[in-house]
PDB file of N, CA and C in Angstrom:
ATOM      1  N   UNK A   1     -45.633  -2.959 -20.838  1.00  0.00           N
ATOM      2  CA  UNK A   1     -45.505  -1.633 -20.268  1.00  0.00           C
ATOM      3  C   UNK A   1     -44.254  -1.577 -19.388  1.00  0.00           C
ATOM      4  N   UNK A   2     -43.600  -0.413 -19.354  1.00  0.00           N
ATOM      5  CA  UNK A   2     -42.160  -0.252 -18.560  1.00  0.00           C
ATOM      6  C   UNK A   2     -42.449   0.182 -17.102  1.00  0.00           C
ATOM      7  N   UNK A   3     -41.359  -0.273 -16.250  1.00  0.00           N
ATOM      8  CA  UNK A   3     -41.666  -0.395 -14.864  1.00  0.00           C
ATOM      9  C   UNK A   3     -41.413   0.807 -14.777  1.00  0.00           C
ATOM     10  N   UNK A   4     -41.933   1.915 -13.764  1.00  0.00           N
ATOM     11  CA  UNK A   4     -41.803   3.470 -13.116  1.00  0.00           C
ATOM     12  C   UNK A   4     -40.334   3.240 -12.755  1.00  0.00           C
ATOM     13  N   UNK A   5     -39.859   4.869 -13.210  1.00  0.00           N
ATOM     14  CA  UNK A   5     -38.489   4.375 -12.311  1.00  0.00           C
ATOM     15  C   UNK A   5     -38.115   4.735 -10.926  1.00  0.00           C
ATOM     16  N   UNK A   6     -39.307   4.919 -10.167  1.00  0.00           N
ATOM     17  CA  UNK A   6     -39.660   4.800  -8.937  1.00  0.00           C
ATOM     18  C   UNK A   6     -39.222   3.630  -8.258  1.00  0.00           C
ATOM     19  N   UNK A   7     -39.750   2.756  -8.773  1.00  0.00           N
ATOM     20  CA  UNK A   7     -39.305   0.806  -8.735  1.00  0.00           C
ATOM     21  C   UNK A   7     -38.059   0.408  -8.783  1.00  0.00           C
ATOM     22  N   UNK A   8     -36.856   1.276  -9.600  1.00  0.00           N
ATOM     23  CA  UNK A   8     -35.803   0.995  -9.375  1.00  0.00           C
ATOM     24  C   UNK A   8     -34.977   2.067  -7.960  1.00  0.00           C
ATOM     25  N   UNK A   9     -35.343   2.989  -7.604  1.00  0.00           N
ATOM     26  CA  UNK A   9     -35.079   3.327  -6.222  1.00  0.00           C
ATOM     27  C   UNK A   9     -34.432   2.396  -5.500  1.00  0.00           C
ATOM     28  N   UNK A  10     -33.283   2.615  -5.029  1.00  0.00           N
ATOM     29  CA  UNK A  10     -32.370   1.892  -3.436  1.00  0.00           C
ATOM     30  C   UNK A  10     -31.901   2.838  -2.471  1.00  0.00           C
ATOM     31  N   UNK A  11     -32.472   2.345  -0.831  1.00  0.00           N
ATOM     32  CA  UNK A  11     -31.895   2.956  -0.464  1.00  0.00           C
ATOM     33  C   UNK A  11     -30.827   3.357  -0.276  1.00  0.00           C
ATOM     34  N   UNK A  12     -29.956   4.544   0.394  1.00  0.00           N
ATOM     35  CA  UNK A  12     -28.291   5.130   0.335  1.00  0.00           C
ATOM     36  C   UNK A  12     -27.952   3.961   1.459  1.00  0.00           C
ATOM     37  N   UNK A  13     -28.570   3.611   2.480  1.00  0.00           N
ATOM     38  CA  UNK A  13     -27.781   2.408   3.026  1.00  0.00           C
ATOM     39  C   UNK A  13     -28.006   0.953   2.271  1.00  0.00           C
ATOM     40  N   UNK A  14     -28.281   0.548   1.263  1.00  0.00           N
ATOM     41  CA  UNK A  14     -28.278  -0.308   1.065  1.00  0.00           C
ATOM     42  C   UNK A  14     -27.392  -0.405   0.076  1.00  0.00           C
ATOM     43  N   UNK A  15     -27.214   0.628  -0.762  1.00  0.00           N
ATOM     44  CA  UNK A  15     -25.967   1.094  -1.614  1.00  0.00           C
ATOM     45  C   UNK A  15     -24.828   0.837  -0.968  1.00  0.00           C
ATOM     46  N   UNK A  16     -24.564   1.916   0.191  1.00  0.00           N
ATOM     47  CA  UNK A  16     -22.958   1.577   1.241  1.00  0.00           C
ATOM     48  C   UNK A  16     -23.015   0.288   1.760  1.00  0.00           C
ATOM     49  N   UNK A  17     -23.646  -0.380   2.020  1.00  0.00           N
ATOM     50  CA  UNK A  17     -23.688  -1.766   2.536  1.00  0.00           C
ATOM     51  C   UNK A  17     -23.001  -2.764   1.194  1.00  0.00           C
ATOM     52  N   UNK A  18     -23.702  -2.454  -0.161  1.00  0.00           N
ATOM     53  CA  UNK A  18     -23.382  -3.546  -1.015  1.00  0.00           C
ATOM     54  C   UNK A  18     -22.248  -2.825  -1.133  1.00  0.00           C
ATOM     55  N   UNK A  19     -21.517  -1.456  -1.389  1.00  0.00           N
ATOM     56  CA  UNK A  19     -20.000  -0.877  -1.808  1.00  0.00           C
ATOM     57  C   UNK A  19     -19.376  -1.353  -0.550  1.00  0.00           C
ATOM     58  N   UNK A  20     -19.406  -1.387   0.644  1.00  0.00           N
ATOM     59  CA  UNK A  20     -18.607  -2.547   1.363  1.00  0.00           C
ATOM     60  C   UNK A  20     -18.648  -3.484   1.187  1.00  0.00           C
ATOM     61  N   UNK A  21     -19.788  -4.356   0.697  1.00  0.00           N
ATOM     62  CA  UNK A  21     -19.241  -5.840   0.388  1.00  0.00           C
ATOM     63  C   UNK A  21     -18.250  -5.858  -0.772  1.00  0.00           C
ATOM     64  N   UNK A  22     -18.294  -5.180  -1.969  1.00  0.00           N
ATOM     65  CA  UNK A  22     -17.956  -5.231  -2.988  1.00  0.00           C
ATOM     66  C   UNK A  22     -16.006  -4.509  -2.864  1.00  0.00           C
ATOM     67  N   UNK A  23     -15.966  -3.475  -1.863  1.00  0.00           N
ATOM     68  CA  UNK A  23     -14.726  -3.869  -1.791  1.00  0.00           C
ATOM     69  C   UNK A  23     -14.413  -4.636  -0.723  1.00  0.00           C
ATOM     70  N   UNK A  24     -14.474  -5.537   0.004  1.00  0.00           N
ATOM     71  CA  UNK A  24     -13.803  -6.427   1.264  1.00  0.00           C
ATOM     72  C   UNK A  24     -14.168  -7.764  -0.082  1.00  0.00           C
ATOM     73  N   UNK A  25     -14.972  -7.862  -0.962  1.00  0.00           N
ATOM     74  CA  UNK A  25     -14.096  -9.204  -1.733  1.00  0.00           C
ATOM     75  C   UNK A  25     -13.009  -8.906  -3.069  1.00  0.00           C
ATOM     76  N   UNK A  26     -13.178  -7.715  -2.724  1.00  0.00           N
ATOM     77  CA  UNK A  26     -12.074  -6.935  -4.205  1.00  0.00           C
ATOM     78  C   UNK A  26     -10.539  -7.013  -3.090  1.00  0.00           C
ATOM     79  N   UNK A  27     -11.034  -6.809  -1.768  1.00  0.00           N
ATOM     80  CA  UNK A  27      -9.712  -6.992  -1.234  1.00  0.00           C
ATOM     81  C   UNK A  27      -9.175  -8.564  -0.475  1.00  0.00           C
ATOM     82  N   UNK A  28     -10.000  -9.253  -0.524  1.00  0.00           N
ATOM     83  CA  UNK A  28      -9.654 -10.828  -0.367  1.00  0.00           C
ATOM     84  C   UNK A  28      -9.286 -11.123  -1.628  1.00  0.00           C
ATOM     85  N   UNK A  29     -10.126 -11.097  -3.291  1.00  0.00           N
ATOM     86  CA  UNK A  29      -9.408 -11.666  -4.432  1.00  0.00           C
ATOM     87  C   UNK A  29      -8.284 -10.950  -4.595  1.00  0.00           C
ATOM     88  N   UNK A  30      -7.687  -9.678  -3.933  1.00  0.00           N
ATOM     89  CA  UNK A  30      -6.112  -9.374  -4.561  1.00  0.00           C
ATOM     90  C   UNK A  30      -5.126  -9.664  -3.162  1.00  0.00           C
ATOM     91  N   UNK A  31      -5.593 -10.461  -2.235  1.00  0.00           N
ATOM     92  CA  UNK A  31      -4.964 -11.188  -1.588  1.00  0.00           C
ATOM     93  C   UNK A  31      -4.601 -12.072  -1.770  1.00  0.00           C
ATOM     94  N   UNK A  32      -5.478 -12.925  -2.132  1.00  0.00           N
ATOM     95  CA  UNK A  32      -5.485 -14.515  -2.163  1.00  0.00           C
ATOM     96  C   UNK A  32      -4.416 -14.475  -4.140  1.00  0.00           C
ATOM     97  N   UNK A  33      -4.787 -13.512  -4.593  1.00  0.00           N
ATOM     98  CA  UNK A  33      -3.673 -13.456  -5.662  1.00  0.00           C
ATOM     99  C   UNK A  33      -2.458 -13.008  -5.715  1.00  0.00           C
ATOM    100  N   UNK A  34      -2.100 -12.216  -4.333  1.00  0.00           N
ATOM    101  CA  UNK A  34      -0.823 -12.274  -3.794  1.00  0.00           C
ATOM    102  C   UNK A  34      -0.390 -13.293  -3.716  1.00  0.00           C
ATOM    103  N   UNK A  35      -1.028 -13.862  -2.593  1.00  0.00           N
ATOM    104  CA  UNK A  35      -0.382 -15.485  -1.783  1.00  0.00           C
ATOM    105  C   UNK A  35      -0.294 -16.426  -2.730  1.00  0.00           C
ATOM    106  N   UNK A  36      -1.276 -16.534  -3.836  1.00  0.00           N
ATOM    107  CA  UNK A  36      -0.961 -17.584  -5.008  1.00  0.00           C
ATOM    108  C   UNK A  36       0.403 -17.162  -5.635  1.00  0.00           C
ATOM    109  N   UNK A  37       0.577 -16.550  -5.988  1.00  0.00           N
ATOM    110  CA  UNK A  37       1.802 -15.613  -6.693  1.00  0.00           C
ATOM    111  C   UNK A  37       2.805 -15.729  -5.920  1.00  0.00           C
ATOM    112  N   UNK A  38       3.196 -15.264  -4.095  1.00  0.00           N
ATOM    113  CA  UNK A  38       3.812 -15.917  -3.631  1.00  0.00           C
ATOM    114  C   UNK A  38       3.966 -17.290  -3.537  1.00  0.00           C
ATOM    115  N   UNK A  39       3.410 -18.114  -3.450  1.00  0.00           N
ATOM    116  CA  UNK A  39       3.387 -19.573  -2.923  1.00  0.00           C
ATOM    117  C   UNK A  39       4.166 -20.371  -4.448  1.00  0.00           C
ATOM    118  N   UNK A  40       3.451 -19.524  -5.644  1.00  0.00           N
ATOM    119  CA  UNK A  40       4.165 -20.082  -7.293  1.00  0.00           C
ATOM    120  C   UNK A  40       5.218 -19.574  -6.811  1.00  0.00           C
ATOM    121  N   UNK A  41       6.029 -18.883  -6.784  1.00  0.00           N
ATOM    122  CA  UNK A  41       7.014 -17.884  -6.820  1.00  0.00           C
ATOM    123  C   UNK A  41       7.616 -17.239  -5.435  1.00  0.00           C
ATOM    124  N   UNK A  42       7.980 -18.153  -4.872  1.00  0.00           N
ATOM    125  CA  UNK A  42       8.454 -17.772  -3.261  1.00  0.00           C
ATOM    126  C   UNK A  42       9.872 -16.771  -3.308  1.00  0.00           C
ATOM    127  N   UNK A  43      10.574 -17.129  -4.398  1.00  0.00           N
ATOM    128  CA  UNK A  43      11.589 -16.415  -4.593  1.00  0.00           C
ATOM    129  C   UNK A  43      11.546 -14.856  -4.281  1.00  0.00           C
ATOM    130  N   UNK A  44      10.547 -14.711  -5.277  1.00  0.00           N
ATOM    131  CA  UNK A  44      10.058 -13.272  -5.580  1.00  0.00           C
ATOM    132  C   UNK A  44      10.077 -11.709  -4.167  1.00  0.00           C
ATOM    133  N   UNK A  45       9.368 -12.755  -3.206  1.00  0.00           N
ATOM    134  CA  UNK A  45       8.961 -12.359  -1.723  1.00  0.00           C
ATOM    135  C   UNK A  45      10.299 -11.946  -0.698  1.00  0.00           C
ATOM    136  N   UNK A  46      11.903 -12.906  -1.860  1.00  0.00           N
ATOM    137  CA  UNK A  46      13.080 -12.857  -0.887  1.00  0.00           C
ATOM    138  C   UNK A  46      13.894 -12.289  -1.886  1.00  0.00           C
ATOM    139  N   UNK A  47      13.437 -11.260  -2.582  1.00  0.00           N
ATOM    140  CA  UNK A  47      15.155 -10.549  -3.789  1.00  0.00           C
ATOM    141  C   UNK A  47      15.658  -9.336  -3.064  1.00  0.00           C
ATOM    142  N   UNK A  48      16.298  -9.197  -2.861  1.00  0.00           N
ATOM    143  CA  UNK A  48      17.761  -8.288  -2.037  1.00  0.00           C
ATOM    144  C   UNK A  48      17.006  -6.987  -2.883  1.00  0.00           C
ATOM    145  N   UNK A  49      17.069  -5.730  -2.299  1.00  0.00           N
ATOM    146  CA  UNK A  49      17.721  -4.855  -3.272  1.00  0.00           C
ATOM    147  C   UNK A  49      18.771  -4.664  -3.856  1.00  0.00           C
ATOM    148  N   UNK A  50      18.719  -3.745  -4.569  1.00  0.00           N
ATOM    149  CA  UNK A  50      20.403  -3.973  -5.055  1.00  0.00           C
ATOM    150  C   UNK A  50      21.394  -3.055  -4.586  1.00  0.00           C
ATOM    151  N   UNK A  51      21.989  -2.359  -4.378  1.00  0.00           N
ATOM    152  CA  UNK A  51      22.945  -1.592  -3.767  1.00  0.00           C
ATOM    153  C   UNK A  51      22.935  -0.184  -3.702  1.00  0.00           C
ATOM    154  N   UNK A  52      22.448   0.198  -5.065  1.00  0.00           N
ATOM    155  CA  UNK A  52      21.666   1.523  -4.709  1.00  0.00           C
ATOM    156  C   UNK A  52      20.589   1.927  -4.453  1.00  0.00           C
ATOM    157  N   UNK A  53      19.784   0.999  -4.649  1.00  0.00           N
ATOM    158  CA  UNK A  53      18.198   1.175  -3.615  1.00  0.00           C
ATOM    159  C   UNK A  53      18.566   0.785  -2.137  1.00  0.00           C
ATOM    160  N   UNK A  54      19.486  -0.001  -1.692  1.00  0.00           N
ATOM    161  CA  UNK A  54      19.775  -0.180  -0.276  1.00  0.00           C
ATOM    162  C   UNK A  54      20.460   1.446  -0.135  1.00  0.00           C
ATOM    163  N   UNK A  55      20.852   1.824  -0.841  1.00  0.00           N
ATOM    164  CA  UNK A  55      21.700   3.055  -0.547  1.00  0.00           C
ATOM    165  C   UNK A  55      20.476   4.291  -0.263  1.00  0.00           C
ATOM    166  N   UNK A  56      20.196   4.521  -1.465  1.00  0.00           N
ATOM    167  CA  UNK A  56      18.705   5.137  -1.598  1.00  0.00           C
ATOM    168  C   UNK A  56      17.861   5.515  -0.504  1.00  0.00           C
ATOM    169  N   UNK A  57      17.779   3.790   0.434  1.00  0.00           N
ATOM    170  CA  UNK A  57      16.542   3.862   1.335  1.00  0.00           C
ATOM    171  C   UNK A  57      17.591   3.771   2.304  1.00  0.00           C
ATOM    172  N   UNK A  58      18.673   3.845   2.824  1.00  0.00           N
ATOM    173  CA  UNK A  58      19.129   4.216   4.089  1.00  0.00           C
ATOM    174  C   UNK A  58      19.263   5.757   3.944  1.00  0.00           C
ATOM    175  N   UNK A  59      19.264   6.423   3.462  1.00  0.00           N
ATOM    176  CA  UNK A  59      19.170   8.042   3.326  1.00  0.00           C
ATOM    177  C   UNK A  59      18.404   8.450   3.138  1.00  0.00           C
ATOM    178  N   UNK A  60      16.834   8.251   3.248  1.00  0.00           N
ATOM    179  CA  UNK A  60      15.140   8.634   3.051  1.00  0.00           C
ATOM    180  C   UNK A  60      15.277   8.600   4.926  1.00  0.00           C
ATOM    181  N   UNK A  61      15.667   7.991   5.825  1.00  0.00           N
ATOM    182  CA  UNK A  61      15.732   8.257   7.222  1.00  0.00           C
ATOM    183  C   UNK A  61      17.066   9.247   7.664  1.00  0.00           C
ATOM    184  N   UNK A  62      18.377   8.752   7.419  1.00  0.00           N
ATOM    185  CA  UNK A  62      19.536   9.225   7.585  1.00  0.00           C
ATOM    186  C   UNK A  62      20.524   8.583   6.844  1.00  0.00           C
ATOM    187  N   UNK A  63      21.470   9.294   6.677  1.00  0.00           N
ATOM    188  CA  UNK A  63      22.728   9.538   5.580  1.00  0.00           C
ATOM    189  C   UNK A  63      23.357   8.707   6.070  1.00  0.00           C
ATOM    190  N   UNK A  64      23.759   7.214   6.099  1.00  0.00           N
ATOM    191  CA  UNK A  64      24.613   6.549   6.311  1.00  0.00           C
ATOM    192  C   UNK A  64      25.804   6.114   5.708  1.00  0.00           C
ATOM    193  N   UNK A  65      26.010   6.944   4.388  1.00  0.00           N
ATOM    194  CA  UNK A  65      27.315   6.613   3.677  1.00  0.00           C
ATOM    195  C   UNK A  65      28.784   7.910   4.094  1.00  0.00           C
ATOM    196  N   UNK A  66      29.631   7.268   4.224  1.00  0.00           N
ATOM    197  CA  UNK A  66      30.015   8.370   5.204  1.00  0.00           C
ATOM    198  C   UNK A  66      31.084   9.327   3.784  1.00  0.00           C
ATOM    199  N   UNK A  67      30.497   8.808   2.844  1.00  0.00           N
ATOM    200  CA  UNK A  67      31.372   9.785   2.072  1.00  0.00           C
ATOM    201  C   UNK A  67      29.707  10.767   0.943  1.00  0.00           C
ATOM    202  N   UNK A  68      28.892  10.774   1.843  1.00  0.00           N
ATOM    203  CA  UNK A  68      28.099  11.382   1.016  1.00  0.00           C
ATOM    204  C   UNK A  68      27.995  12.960   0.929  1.00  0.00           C
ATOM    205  N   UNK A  69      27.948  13.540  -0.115  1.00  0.00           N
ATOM    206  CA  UNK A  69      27.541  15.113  -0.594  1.00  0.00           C
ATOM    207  C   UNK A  69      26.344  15.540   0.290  1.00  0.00           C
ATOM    208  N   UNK A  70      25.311  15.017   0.955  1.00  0.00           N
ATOM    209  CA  UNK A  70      24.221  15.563   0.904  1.00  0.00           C
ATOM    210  C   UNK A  70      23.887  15.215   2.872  1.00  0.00           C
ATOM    211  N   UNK A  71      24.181  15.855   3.450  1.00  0.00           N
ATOM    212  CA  UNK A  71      23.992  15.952   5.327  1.00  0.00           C
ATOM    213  C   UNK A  71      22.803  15.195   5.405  1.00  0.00           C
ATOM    214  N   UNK A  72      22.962  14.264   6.653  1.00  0.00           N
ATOM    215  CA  UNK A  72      21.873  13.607   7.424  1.00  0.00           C
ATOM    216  C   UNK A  72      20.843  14.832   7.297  1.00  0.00           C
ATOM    217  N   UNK A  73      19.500  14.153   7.567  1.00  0.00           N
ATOM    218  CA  UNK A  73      18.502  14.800   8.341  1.00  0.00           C
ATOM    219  C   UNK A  73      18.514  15.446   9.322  1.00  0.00           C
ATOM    220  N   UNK A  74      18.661  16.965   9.762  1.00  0.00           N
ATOM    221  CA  UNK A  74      19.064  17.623  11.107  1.00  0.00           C
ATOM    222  C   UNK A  74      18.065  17.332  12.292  1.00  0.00           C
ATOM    223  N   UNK A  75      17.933  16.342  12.452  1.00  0.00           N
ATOM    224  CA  UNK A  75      17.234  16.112  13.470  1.00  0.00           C
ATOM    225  C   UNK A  75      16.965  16.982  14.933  1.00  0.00           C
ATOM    226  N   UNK A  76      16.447  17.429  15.865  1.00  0.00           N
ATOM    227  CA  UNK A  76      16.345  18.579  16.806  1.00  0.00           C
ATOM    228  C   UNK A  76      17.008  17.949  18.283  1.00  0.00           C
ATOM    229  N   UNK A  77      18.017  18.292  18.621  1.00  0.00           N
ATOM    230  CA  UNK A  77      18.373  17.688  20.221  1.00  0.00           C
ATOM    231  C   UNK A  77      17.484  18.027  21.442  1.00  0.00           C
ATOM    232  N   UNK A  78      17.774  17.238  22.145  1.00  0.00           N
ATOM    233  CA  UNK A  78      16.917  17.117  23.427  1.00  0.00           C
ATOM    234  C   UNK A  78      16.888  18.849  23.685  1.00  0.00           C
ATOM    235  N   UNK A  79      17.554  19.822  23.414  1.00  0.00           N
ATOM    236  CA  UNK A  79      17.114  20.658  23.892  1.00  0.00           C
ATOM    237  C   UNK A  79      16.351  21.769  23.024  1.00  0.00           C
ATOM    238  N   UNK A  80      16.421  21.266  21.971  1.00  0.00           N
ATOM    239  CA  UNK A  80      16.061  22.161  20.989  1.00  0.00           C
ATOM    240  C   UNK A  80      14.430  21.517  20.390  1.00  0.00           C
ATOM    241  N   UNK A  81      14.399  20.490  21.190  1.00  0.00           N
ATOM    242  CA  UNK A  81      12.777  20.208  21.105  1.00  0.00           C
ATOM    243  C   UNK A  81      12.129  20.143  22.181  1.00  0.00           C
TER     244      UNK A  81
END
């Protein structure tokens, strides 16, 4: 005879309790597979960008190429904020 499915009932905290365990070791195994990955491959952790992503990401804050088309960020002066 089949069990009621009364019997399979859990409570909602015992649910959020196991979905926190279940991600805090989903987030230690893609740690610890970082650091393996680093530790094989230390290189990886130290590659330069290359010249136009250095370029790229100094102009996502402010325009540091001084021959660029496109104005710094207008940032607001002390008196205008």
């Amino acid at each position: 005879m089949a069990r009621p499915i009364r019997d399979l009932d859990v409570p909602l905290t015992d649910l959020r309790r196991d979905m926190r365990r279940l991600v805090a070791r989903q987030r230690v195994a893609a740690s610890a597979e970082r650091l393996q990955l680093l530790l094989a491959h230390p290189e990886t952790a130290t590659v330069p960008a290359s010249d136009g992503e250095q370029a790229e990401q100094r102009h996502w804050l402010y325009d540091a190429d001084a021959d660029a088309t496109t104005p710094a960020f207008p940032y607001p002066t002390a008196q205008e904020a």
